[in-house]
Structure formats: structure tokens, C-alpha cells
C-alpha atoms as a PDB file:
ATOM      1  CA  UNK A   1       0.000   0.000   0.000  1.00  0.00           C
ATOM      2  CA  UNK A   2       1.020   3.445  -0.770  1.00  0.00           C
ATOM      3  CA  UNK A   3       0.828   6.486   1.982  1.00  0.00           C
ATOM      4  CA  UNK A   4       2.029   9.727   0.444  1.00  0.00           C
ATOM      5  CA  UNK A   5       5.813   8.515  -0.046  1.00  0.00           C
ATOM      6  CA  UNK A   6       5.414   5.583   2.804  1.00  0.00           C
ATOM      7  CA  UNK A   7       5.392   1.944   1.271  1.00  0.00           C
ATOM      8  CA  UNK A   8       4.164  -1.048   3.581  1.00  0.00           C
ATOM      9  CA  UNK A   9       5.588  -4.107   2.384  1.00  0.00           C
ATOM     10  CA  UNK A  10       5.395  -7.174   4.429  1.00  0.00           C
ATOM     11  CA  UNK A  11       7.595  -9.739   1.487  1.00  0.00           C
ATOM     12  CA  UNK A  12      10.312  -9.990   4.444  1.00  0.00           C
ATOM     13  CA  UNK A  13       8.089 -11.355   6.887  1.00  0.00           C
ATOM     14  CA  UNK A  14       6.462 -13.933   4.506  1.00  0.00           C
ATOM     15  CA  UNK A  15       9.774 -14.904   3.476  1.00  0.00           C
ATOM     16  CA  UNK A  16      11.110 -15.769   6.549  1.00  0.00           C
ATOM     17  CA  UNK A  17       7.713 -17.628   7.525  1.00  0.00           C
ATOM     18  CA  UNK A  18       8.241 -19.382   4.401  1.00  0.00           C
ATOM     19  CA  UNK A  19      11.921 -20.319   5.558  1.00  0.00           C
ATOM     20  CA  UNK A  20      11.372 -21.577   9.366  1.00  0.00           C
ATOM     21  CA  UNK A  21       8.286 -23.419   8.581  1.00  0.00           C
ATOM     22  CA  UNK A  22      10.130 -25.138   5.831  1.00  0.00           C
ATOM     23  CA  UNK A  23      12.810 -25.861   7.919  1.00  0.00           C
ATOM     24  CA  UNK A  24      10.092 -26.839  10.865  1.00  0.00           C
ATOM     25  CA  UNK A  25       8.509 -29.250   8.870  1.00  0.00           C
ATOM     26  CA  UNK A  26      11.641 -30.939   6.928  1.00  0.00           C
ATOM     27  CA  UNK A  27      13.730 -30.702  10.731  1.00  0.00           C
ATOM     28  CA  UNK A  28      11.139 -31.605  13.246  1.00  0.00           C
ATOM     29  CA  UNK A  29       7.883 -33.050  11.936  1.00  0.00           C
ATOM     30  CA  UNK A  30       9.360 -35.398   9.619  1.00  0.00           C
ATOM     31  CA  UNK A  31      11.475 -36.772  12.454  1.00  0.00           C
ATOM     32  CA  UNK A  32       8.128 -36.945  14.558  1.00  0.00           C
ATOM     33  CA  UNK A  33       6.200 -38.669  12.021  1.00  0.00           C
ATOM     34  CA  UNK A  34       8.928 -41.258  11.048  1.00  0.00           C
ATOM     35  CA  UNK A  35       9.114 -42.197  15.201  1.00  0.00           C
ATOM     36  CA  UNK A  36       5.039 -42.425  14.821  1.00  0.00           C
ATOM     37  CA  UNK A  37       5.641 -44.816  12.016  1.00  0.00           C
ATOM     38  CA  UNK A  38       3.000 -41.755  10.029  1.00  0.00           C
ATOM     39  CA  UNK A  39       4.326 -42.677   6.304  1.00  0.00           C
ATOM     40  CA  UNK A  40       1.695 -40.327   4.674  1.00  0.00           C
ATOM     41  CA  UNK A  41       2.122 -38.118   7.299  1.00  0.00           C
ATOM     42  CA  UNK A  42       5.700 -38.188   6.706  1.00  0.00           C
ATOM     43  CA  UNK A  43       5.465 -37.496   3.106  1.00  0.00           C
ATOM     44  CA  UNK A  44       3.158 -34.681   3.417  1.00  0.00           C
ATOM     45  CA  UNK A  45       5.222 -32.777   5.615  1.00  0.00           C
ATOM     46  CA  UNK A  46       8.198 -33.632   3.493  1.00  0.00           C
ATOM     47  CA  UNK A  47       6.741 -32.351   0.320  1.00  0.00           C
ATOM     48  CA  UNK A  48       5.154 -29.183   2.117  1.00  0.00           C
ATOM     49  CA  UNK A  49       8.364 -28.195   3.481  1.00  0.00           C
ATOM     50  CA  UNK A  50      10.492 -28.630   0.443  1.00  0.00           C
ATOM     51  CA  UNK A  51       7.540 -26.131  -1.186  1.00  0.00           C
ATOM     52  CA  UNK A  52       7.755 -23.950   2.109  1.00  0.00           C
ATOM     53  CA  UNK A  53      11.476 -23.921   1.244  1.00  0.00           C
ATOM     54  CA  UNK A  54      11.408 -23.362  -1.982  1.00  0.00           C
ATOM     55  CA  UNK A  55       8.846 -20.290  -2.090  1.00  0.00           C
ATOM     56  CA  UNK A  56      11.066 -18.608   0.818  1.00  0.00           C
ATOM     57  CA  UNK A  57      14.210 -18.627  -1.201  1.00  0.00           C
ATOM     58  CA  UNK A  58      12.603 -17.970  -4.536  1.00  0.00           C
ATOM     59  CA  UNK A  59      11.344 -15.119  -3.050  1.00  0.00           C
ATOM     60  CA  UNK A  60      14.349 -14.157  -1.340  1.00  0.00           C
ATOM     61  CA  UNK A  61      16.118 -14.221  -4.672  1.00  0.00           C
ATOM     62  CA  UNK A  62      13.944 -12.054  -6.472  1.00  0.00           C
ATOM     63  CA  UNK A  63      13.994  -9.553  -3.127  1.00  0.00           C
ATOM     64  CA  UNK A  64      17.822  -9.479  -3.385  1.00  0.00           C
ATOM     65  CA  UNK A  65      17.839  -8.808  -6.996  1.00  0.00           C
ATOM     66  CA  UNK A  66      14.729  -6.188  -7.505  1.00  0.00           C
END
């Protein structure tokens, strides 16, 4: 949003929620569910924290370089 020559931008925030719940997920949950014996569990929390991951550094990237 624009306010006379203020700019609110909240990309840093999302990006580093996008970071430590990757991390979360792919550190602590998938070590959780495996103890559990949770296979789909597992996998879901894999593949949701590789995204997680992957949207916080693609979109670190293009905050670095715009």
C-alpha cells in the first residue's frame, strides 16, 4: 500500500515464515512422524516443506535482486 511517499511491504516477513516453517517441517515433523511410524504423514510434511522452502528462497532471490 502506498501512503504519500510511505510503502508497507510485508515480502520480508512472509519470506522468513516461508523459511522456518520449511525448515520446521523438513527438521522436526518429519522426524516426529517417522518415530510415529505416520508414512503419509511423513510425506506430506516432506513435500510441504520442500515447497515452504522453496517459495522462501525464490522469493528471497527475487527480493535481493529487484
Amino acid at each position: 500500500m502506498l501512503y504519500g511517499n510511505l510503502t508497507i511491504n510485508y515480502h520480508g516477513y512472509a519470506i522468513a515464515l516461508f523459511l522456518a516453517s520449511g525448515v520446521y517441517l523438513l527438521w522436526l515433523d518429519t522426524k516426529k512422524y517417522s518415530e510415529s511410524g505416520m508414512k503419509r504423514e511423513k510425506k506430506t510434511a516432506q513435500l510441504t516443506g520442500w515447497i515452504n522452502l522453496s517459495l522462501g528462497v525464490i522469493g528471497f532471490v527475487i527480493k535481493l535482486f529487484s
